[in-house]
C-alpha atoms as a PDB file:
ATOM      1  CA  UNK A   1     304.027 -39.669 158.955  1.00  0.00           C
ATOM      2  CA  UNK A   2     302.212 -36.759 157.147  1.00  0.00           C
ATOM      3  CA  UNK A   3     298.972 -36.638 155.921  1.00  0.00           C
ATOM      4  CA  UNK A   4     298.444 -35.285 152.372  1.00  0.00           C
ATOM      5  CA  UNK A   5     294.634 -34.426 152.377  1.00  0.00           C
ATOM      6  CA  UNK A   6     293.160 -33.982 148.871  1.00  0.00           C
ATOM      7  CA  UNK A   7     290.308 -31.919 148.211  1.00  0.00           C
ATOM      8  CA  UNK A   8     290.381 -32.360 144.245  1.00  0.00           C
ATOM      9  CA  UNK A   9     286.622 -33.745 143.565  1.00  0.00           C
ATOM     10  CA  UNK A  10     288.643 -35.368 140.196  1.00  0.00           C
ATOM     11  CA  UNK A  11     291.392 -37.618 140.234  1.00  0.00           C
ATOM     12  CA  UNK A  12     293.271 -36.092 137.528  1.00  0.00           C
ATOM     13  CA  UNK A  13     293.438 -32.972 139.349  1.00  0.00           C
ATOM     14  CA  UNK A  14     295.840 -34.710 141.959  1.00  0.00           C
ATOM     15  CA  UNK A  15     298.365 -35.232 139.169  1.00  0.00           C
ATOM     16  CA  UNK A  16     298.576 -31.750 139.390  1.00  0.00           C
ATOM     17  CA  UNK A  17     297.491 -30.601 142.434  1.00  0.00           C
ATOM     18  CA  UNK A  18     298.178 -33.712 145.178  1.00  0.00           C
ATOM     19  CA  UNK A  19     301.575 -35.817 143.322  1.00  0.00           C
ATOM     20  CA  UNK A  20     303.992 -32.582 143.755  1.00  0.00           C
ATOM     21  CA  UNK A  21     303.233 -32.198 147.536  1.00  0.00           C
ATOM     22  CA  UNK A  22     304.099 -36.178 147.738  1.00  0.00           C
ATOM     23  CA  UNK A  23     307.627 -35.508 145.747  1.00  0.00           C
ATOM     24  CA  UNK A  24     308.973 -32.737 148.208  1.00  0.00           C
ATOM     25  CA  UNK A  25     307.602 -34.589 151.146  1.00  0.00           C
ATOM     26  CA  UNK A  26     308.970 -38.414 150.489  1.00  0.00           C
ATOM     27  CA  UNK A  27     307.688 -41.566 151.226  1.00  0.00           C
ATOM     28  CA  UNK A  28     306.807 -41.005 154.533  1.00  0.00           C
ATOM     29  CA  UNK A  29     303.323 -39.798 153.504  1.00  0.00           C
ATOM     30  CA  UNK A  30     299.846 -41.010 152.862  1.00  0.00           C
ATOM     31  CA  UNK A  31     297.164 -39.863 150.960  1.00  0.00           C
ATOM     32  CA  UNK A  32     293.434 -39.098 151.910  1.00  0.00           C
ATOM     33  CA  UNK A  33     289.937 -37.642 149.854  1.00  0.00           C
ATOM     34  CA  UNK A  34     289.063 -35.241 152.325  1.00  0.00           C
ATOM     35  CA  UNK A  35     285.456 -37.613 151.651  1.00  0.00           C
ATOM     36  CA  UNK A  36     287.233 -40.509 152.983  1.00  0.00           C
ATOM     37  CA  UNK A  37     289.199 -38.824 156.322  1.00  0.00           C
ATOM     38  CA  UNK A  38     288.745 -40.691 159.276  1.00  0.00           C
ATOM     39  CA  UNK A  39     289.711 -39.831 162.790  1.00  0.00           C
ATOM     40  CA  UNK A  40     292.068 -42.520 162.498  1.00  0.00           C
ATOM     41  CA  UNK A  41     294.117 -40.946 160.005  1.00  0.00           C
ATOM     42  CA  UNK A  42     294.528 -37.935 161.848  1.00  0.00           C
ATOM     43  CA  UNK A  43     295.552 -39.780 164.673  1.00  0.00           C
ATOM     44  CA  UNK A  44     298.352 -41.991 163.030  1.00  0.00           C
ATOM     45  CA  UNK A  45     299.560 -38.046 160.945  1.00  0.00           C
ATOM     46  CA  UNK A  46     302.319 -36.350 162.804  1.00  0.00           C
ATOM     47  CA  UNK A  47     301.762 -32.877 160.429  1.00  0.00           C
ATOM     48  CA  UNK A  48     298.974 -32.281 157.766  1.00  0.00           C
ATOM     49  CA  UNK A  49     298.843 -30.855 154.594  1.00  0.00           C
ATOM     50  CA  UNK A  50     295.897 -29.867 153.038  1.00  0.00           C
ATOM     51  CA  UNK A  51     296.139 -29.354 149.447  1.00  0.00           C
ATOM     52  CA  UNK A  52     294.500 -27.313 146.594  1.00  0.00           C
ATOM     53  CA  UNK A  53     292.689 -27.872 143.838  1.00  0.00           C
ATOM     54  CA  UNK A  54     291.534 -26.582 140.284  1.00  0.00           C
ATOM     55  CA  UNK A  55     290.246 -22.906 139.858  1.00  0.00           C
ATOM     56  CA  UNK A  56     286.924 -24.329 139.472  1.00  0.00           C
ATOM     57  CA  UNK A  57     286.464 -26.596 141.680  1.00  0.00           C
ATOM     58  CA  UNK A  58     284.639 -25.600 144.532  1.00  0.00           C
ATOM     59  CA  UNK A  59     283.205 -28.589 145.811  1.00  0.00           C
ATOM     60  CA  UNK A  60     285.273 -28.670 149.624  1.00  0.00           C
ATOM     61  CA  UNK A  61     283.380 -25.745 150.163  1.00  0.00           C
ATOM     62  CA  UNK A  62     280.208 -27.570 150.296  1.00  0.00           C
ATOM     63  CA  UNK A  63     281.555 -29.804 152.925  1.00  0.00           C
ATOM     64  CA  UNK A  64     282.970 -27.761 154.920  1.00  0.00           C
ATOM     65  CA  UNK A  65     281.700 -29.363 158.216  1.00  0.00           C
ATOM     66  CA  UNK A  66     283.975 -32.470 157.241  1.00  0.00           C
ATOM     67  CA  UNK A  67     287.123 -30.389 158.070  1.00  0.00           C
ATOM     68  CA  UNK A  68     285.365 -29.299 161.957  1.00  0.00           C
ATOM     69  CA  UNK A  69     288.501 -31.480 163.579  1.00  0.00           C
ATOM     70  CA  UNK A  70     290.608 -28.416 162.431  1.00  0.00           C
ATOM     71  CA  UNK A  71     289.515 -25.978 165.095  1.00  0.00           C
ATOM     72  CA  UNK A  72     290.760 -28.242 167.923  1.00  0.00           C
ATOM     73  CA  UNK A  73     293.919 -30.021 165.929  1.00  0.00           C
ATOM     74  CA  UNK A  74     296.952 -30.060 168.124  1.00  0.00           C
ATOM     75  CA  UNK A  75     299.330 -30.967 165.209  1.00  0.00           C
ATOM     76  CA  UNK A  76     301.072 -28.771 162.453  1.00  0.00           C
ATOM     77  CA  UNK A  77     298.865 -27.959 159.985  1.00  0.00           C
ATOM     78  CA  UNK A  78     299.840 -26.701 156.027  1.00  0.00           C
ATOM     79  CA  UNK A  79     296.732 -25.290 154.217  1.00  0.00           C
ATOM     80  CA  UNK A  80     297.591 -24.812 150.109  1.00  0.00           C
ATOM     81  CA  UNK A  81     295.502 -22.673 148.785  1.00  0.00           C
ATOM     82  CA  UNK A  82     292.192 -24.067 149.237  1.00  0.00           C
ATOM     83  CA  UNK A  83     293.310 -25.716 152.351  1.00  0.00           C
ATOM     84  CA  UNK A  84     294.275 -22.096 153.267  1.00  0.00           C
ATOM     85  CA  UNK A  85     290.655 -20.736 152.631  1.00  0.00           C
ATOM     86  CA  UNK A  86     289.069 -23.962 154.451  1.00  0.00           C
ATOM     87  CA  UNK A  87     291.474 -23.110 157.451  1.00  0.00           C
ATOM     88  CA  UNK A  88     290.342 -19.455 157.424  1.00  0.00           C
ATOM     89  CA  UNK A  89     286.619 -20.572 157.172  1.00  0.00           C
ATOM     90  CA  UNK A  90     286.668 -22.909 160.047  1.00  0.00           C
ATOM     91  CA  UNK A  91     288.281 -19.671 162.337  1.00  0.00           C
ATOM     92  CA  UNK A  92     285.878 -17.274 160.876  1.00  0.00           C
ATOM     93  CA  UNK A  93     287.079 -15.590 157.666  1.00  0.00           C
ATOM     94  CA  UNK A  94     284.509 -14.831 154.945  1.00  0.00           C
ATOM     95  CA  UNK A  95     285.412 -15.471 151.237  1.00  0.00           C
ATOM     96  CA  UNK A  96     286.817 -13.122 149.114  1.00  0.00           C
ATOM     97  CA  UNK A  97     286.158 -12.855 145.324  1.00  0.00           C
ATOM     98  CA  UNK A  98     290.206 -12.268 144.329  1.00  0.00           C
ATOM     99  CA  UNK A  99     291.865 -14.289 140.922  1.00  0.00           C
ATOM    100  CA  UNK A 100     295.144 -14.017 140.604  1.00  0.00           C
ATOM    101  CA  UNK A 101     296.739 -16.606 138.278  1.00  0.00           C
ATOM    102  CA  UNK A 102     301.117 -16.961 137.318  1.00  0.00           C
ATOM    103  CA  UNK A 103     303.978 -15.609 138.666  1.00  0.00           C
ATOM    104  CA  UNK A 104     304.405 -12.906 141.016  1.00  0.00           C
ATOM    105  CA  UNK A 105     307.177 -11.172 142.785  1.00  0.00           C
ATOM    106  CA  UNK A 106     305.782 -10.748 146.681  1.00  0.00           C
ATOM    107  CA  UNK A 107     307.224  -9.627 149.928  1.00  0.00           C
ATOM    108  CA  UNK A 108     307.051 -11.598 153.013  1.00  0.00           C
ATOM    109  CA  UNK A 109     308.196 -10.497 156.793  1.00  0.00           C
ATOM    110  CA  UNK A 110     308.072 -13.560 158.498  1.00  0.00           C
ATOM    111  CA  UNK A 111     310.810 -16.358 159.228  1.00  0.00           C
ATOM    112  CA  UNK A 112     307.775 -19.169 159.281  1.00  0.00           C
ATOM    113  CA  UNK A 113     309.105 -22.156 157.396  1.00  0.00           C
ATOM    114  CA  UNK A 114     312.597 -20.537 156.413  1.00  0.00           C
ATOM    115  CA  UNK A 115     310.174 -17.802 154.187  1.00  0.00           C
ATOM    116  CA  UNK A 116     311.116 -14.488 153.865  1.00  0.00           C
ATOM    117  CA  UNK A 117     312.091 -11.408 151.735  1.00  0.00           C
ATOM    118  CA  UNK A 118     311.265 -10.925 148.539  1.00  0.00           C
ATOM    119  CA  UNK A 119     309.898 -14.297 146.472  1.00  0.00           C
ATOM    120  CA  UNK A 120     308.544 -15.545 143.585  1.00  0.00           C
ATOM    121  CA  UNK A 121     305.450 -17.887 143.884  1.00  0.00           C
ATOM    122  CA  UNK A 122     302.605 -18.703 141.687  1.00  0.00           C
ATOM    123  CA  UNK A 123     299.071 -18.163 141.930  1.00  0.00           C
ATOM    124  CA  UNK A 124     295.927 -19.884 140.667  1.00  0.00           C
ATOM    125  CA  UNK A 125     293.082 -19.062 142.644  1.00  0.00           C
ATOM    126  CA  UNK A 126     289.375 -17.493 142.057  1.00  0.00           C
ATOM    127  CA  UNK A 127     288.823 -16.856 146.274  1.00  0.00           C
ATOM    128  CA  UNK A 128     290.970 -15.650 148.780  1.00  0.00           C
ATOM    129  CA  UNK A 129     289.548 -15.142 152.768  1.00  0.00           C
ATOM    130  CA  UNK A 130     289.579 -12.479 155.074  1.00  0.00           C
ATOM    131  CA  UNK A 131     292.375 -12.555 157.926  1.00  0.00           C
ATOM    132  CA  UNK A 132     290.693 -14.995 160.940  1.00  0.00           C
ATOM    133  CA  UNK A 133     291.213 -14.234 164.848  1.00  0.00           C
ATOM    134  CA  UNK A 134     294.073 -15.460 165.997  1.00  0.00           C
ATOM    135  CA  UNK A 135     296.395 -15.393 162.854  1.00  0.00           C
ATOM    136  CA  UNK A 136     298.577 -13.351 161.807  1.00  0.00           C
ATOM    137  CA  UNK A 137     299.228 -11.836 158.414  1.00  0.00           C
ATOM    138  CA  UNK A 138     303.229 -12.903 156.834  1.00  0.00           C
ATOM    139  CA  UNK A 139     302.600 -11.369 153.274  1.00  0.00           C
ATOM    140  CA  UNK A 140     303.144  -7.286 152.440  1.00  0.00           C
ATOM    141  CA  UNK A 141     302.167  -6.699 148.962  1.00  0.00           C
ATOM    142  CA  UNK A 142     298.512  -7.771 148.633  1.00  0.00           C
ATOM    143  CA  UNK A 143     295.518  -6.463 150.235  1.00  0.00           C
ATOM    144  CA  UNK A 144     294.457  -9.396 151.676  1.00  0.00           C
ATOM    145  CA  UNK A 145     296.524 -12.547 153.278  1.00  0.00           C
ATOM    146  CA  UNK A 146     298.698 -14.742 151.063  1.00  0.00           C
ATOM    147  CA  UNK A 147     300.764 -15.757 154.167  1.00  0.00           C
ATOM    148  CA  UNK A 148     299.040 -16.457 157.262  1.00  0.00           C
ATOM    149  CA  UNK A 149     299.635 -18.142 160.900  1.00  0.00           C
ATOM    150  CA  UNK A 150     297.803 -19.154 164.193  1.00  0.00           C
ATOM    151  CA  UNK A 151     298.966 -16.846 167.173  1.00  0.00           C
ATOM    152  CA  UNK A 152     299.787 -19.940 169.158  1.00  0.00           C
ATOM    153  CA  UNK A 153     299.562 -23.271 167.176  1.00  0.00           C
ATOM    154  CA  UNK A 154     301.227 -24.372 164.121  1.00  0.00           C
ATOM    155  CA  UNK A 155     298.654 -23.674 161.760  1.00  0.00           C
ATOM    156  CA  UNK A 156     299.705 -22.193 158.544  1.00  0.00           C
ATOM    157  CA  UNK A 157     298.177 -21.237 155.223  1.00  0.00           C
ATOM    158  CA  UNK A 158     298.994 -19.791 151.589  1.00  0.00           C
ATOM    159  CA  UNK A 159     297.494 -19.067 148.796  1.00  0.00           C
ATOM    160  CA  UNK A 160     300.114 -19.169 146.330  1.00  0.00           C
ATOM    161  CA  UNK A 161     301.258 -22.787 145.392  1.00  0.00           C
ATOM    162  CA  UNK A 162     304.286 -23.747 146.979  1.00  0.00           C
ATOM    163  CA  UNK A 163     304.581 -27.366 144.759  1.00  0.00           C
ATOM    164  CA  UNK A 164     305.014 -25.012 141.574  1.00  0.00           C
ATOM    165  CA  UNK A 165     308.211 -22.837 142.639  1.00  0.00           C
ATOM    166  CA  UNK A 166     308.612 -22.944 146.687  1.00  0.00           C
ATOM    167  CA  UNK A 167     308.991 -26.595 147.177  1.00  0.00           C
ATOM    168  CA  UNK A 168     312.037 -25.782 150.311  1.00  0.00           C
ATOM    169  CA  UNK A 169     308.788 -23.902 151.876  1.00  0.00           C
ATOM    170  CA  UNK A 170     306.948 -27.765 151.932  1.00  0.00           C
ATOM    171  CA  UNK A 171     309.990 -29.510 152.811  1.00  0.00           C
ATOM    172  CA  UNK A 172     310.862 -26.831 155.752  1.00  0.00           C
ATOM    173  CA  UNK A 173     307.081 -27.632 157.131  1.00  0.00           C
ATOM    174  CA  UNK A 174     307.731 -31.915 157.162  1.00  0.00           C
ATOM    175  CA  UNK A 175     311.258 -31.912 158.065  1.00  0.00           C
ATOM    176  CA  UNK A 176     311.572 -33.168 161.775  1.00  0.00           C
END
């Protein structure tokens, strides 16, 4: 079962930002507010994904001590954009003031998820975050990551939006 975890603070921002992560993973998914979590719903996920939200809405980052169950999660974790920055928060990476909104050609070295070479993928983001201990960086182009991974766990992030053009990226992360 995976866990789709919104943190849209409107609903209609799921239409755009939460429904396209539910078509490339199927119906073995549930939704959650980040809000609403419980331990219980991270207990009955096998993977997580964490999704993004609107280029002005900021409010996860007020609540960041709701997402504290990351830093000792033993399952694969997906941060989308936001989820990538609230994954980089919770292991230590400051914010970065960095828009980038479309289409963009980028080069990635990595073989995470079946992603590599060069790609398109689309941006919409305000914030990026600084590289945390213990990750690793799997994008070349930029200055800061796009593309990143824990050392040891699966625990992924990226900024760009992988519902928009890299949906075989979401379905690589669910698939069994």
């Amino acid at each position: 079962m995976i866990l789709i975890i919104s943190v849209c603070s409107e609903k209609l921002h799921e239409n755009e930002f939460v429904k396209p992560i539910e078509k490339f993973v199927g119906k073995n998914s549930f939704v959650k507010s980040f809000d609403n979590l419980t331990p219980k719903d991270l207990e009955r996920a096998d993977k997580v994904i964490i999704s993004g939200t609107s280029l002005e809405d900021f409010d996860y980052m007020k609540s960041l001590d709701k997402f504290s169950w990351i830093k000792n999660f033993d399952k694969p974790l997906l941060g989308i954009c936001a989820g990538m920055q609230i994954i980089g928060l919770t292991f230590g990476s400051k914010i970065l003031e960095e828009k980038h909104v479309g289409a963009f050609r980028e080069k990635f070295n990595c073989g995470y998820l079946d992603f590599k070479g060069e790609k398109e993928v689309y941006y919409l983001h305000n914030k990026a975050v600084s590289l945390p201990s213990n990750f690793f960086r799997l994008n070349l182009d930029l200055d800061y990551p796009t593309f990143f991974k824990h050392e040891k766990r699966e625990i992924y992030g990226v900024l760009f939006h992988p519902e928009v053009y890299n949906g075989d990226l979401i379905r690589e992360f669910v698939k069994d």
